[in-house]
C-alpha atoms as a PDB file:
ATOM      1  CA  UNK A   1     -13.022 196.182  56.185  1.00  0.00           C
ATOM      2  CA  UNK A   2      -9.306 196.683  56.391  1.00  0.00           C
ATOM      3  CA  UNK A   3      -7.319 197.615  59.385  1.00  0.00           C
ATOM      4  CA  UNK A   4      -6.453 200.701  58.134  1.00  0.00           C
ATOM      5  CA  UNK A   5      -6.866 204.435  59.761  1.00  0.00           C
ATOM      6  CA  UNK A   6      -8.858 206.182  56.736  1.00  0.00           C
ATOM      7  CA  UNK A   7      -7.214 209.529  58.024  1.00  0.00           C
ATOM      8  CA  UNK A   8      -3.593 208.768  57.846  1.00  0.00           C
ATOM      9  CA  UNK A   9      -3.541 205.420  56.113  1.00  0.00           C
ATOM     10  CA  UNK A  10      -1.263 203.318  58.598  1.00  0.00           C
ATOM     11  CA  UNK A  11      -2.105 200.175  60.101  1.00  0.00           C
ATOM     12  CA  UNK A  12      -3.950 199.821  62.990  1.00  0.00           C
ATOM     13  CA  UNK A  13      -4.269 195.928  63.585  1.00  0.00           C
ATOM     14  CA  UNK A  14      -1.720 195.625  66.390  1.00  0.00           C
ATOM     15  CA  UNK A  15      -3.514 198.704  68.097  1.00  0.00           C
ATOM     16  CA  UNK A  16      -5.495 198.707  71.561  1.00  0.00           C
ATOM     17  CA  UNK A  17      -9.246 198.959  71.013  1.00  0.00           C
ATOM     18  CA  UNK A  18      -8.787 201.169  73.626  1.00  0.00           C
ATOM     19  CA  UNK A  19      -7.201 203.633  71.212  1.00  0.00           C
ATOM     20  CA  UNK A  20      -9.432 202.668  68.396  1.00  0.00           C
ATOM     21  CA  UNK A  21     -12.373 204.587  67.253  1.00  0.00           C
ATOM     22  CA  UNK A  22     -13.659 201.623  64.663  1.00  0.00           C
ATOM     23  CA  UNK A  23     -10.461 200.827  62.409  1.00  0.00           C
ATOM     24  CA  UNK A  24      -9.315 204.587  62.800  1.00  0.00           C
ATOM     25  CA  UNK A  25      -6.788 206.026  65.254  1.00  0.00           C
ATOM     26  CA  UNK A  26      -8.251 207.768  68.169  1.00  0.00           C
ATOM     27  CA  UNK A  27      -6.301 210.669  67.708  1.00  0.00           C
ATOM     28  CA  UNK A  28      -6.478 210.906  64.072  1.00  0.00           C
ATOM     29  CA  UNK A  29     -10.837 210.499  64.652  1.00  0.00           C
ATOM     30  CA  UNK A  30     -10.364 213.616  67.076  1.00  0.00           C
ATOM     31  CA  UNK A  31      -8.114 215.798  65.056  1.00  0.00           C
ATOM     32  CA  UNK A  32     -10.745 215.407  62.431  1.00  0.00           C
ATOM     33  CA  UNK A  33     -13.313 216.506  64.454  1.00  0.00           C
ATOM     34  CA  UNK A  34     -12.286 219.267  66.017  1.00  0.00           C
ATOM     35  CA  UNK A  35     -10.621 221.225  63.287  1.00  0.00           C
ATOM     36  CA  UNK A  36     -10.825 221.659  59.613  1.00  0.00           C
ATOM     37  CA  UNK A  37      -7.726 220.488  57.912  1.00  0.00           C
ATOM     38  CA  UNK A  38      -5.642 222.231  55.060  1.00  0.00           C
ATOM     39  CA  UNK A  39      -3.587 220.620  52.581  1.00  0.00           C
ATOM     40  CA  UNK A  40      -0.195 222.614  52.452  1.00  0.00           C
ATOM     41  CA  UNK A  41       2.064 222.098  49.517  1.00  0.00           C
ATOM     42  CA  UNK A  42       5.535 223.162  50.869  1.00  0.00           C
ATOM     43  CA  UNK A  43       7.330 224.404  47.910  1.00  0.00           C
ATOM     44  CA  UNK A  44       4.750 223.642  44.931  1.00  0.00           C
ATOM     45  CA  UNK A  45       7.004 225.566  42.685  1.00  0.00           C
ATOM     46  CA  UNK A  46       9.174 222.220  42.736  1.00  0.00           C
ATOM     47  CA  UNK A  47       6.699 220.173  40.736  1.00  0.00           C
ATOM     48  CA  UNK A  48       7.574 222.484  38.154  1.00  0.00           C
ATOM     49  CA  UNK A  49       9.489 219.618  35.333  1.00  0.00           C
ATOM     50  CA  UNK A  50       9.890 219.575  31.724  1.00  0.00           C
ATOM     51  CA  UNK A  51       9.354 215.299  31.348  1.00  0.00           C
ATOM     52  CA  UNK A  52      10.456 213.183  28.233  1.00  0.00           C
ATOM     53  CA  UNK A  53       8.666 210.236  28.028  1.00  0.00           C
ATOM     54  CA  UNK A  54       9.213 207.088  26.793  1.00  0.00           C
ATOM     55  CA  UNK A  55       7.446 207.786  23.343  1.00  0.00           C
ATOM     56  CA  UNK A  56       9.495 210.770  22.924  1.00  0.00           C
ATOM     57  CA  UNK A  57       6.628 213.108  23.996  1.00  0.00           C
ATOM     58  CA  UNK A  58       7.486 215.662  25.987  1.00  0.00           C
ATOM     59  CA  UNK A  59       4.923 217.155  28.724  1.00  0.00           C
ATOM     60  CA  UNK A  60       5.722 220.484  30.924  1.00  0.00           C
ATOM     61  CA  UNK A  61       4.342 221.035  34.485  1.00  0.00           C
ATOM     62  CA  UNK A  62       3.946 224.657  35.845  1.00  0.00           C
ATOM     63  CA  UNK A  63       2.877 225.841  39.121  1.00  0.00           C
ATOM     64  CA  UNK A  64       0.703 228.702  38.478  1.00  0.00           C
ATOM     65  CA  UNK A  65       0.117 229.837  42.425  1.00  0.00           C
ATOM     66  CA  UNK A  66      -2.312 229.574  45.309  1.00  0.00           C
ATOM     67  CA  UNK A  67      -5.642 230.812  44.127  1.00  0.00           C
ATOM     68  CA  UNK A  68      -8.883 232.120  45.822  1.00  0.00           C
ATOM     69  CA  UNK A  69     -12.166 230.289  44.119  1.00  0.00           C
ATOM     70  CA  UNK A  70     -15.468 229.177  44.690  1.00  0.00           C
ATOM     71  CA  UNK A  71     -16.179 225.935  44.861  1.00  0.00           C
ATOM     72  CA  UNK A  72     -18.592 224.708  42.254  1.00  0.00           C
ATOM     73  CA  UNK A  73     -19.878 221.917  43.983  1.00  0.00           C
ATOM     74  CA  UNK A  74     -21.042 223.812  47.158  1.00  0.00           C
ATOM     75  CA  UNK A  75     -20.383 227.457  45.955  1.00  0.00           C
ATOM     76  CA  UNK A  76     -18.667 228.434  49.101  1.00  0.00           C
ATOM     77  CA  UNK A  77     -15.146 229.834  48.824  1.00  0.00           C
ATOM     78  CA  UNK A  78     -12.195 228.262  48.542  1.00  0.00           C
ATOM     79  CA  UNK A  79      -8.406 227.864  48.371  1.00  0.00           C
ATOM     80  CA  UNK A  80      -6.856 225.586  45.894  1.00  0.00           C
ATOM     81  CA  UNK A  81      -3.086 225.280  43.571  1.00  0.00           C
ATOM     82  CA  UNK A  82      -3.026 225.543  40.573  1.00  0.00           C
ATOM     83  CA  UNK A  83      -0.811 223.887  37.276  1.00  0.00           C
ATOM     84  CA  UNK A  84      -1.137 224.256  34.015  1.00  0.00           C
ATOM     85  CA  UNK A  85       0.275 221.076  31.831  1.00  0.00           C
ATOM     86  CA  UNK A  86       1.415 221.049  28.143  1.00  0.00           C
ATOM     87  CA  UNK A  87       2.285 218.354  25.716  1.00  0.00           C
ATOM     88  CA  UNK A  88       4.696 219.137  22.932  1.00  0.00           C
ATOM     89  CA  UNK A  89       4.669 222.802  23.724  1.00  0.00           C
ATOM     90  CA  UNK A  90       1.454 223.010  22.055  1.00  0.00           C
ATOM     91  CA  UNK A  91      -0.093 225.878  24.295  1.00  0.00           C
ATOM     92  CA  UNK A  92      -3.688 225.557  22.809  1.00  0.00           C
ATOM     93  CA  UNK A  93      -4.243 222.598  24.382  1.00  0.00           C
ATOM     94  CA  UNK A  94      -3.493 222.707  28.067  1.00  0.00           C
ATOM     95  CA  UNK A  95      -4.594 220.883  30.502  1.00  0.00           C
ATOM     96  CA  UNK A  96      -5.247 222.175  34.271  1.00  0.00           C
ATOM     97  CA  UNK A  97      -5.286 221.254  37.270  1.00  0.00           C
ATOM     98  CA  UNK A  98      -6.891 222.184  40.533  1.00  0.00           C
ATOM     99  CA  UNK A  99      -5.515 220.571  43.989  1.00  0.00           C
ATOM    100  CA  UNK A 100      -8.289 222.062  46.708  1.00  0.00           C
ATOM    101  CA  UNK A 101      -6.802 223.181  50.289  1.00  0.00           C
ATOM    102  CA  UNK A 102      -9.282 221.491  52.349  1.00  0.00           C
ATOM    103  CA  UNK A 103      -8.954 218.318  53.392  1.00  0.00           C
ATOM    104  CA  UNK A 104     -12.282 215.484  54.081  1.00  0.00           C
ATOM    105  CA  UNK A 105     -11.594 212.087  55.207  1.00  0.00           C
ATOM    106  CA  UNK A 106      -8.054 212.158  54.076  1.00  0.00           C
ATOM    107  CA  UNK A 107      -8.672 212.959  51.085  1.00  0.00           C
ATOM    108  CA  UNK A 108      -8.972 216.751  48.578  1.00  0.00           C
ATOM    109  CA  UNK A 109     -10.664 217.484  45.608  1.00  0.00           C
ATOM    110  CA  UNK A 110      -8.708 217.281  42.487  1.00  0.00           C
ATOM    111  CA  UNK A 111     -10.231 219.107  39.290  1.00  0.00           C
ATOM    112  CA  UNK A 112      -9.026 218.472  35.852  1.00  0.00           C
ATOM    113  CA  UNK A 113     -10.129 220.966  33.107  1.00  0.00           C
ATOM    114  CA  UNK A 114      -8.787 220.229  29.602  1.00  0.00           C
ATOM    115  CA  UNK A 115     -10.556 221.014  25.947  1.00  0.00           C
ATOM    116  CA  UNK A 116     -13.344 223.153  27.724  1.00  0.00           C
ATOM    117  CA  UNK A 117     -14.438 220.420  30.545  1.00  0.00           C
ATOM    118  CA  UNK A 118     -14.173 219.681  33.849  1.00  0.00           C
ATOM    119  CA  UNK A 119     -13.541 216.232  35.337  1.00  0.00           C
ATOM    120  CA  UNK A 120     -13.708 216.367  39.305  1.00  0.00           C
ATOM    121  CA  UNK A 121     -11.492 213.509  41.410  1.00  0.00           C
ATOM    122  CA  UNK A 122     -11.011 213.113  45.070  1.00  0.00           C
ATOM    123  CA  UNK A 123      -7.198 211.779  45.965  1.00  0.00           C
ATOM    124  CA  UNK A 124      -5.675 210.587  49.308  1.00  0.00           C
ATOM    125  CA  UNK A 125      -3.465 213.272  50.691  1.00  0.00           C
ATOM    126  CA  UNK A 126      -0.666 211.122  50.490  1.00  0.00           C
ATOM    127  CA  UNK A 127      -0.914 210.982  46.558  1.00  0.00           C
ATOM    128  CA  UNK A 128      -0.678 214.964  46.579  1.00  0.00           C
ATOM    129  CA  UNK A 129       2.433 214.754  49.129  1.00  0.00           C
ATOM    130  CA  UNK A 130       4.533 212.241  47.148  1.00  0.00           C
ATOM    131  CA  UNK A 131       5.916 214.508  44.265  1.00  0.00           C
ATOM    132  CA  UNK A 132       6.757 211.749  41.928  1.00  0.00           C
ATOM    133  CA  UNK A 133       3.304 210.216  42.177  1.00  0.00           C
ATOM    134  CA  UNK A 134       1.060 213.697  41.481  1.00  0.00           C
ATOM    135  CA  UNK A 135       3.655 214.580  39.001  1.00  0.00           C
ATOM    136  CA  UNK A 136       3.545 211.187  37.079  1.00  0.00           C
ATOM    137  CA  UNK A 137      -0.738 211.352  37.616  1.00  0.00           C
ATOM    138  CA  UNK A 138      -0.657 215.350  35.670  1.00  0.00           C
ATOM    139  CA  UNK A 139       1.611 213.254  33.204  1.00  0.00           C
ATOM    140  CA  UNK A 140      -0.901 210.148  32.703  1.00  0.00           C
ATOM    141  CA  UNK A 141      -3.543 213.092  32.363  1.00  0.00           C
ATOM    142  CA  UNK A 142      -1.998 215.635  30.160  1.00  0.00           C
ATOM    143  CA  UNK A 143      -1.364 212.638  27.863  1.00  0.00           C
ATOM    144  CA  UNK A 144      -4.814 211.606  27.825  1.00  0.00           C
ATOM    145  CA  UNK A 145      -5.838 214.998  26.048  1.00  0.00           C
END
């Protein structure tokens, strides 16, 4: 096991037992508990790029908005962005993605639907908060189709 807090990821070897609740931050263990967290995405609309890639592909991210769905896996509603991805401008084959609101254990569902099939992911928040990282993930995705 790593000395690492599984709810925000920093180190916690040089911390107090004290202030430990196994390798997790006290506070962070508490938080969890007593609310549910909610991933916000403070200006989504700035994912939005047009990318060339090395092979001379290009691939287009669009924000599509905040929508209200219910979740497949336990069919209770949910909130959850949305972006559609292209390569080459070809608009039949788009790829989608779904980054869920609610947080669990640090971490948010992340669907990808592309040629009529769903793939379902779970990524650490901090994947979905660095912009660079989810947008070169939709990129290694899109690709993929």
């Amino acid at each position: 096991m790593s000395w690492t807090c599984r709810y925000c990821g920093k180190d916690t070897s040089d911390i107090d037992y004290d202030y430990l609740d196994g390798y997790d931050h006290l506070s962070c263990a508490l938080s969890n508990i007593k609310m549910k967290t909610k991933l916000k995405i403070s200006n989504p609309e700035k994912i939005n790029s047009k990318n060339i890639c090395l092979d001379k592909s290009t691939v287009e991210i669009v924000y599509m908005g905040l929508n209200a769905a219910i979740n497949a896996a336990d069919k209770k509603p949910c909130s959850l962005y949305k972006f559609v991805g292209t390569m080459n401008s070809s608009f039949g084959n788009n790829t989608i993605f779904e980054i869920h609101t609610d947080i669990t254990d640090n971490k948010v569902q992340f669907n990808i639907w592309r040629n009529g099939g769903v793939e379902l992911n779970r990524l650490h928040v901090n994947v979905i908060r660095d912009r660079s990282e989810l947008i070169n993930r939709m990129i290694a995705e899109i690709k993929k189709s």
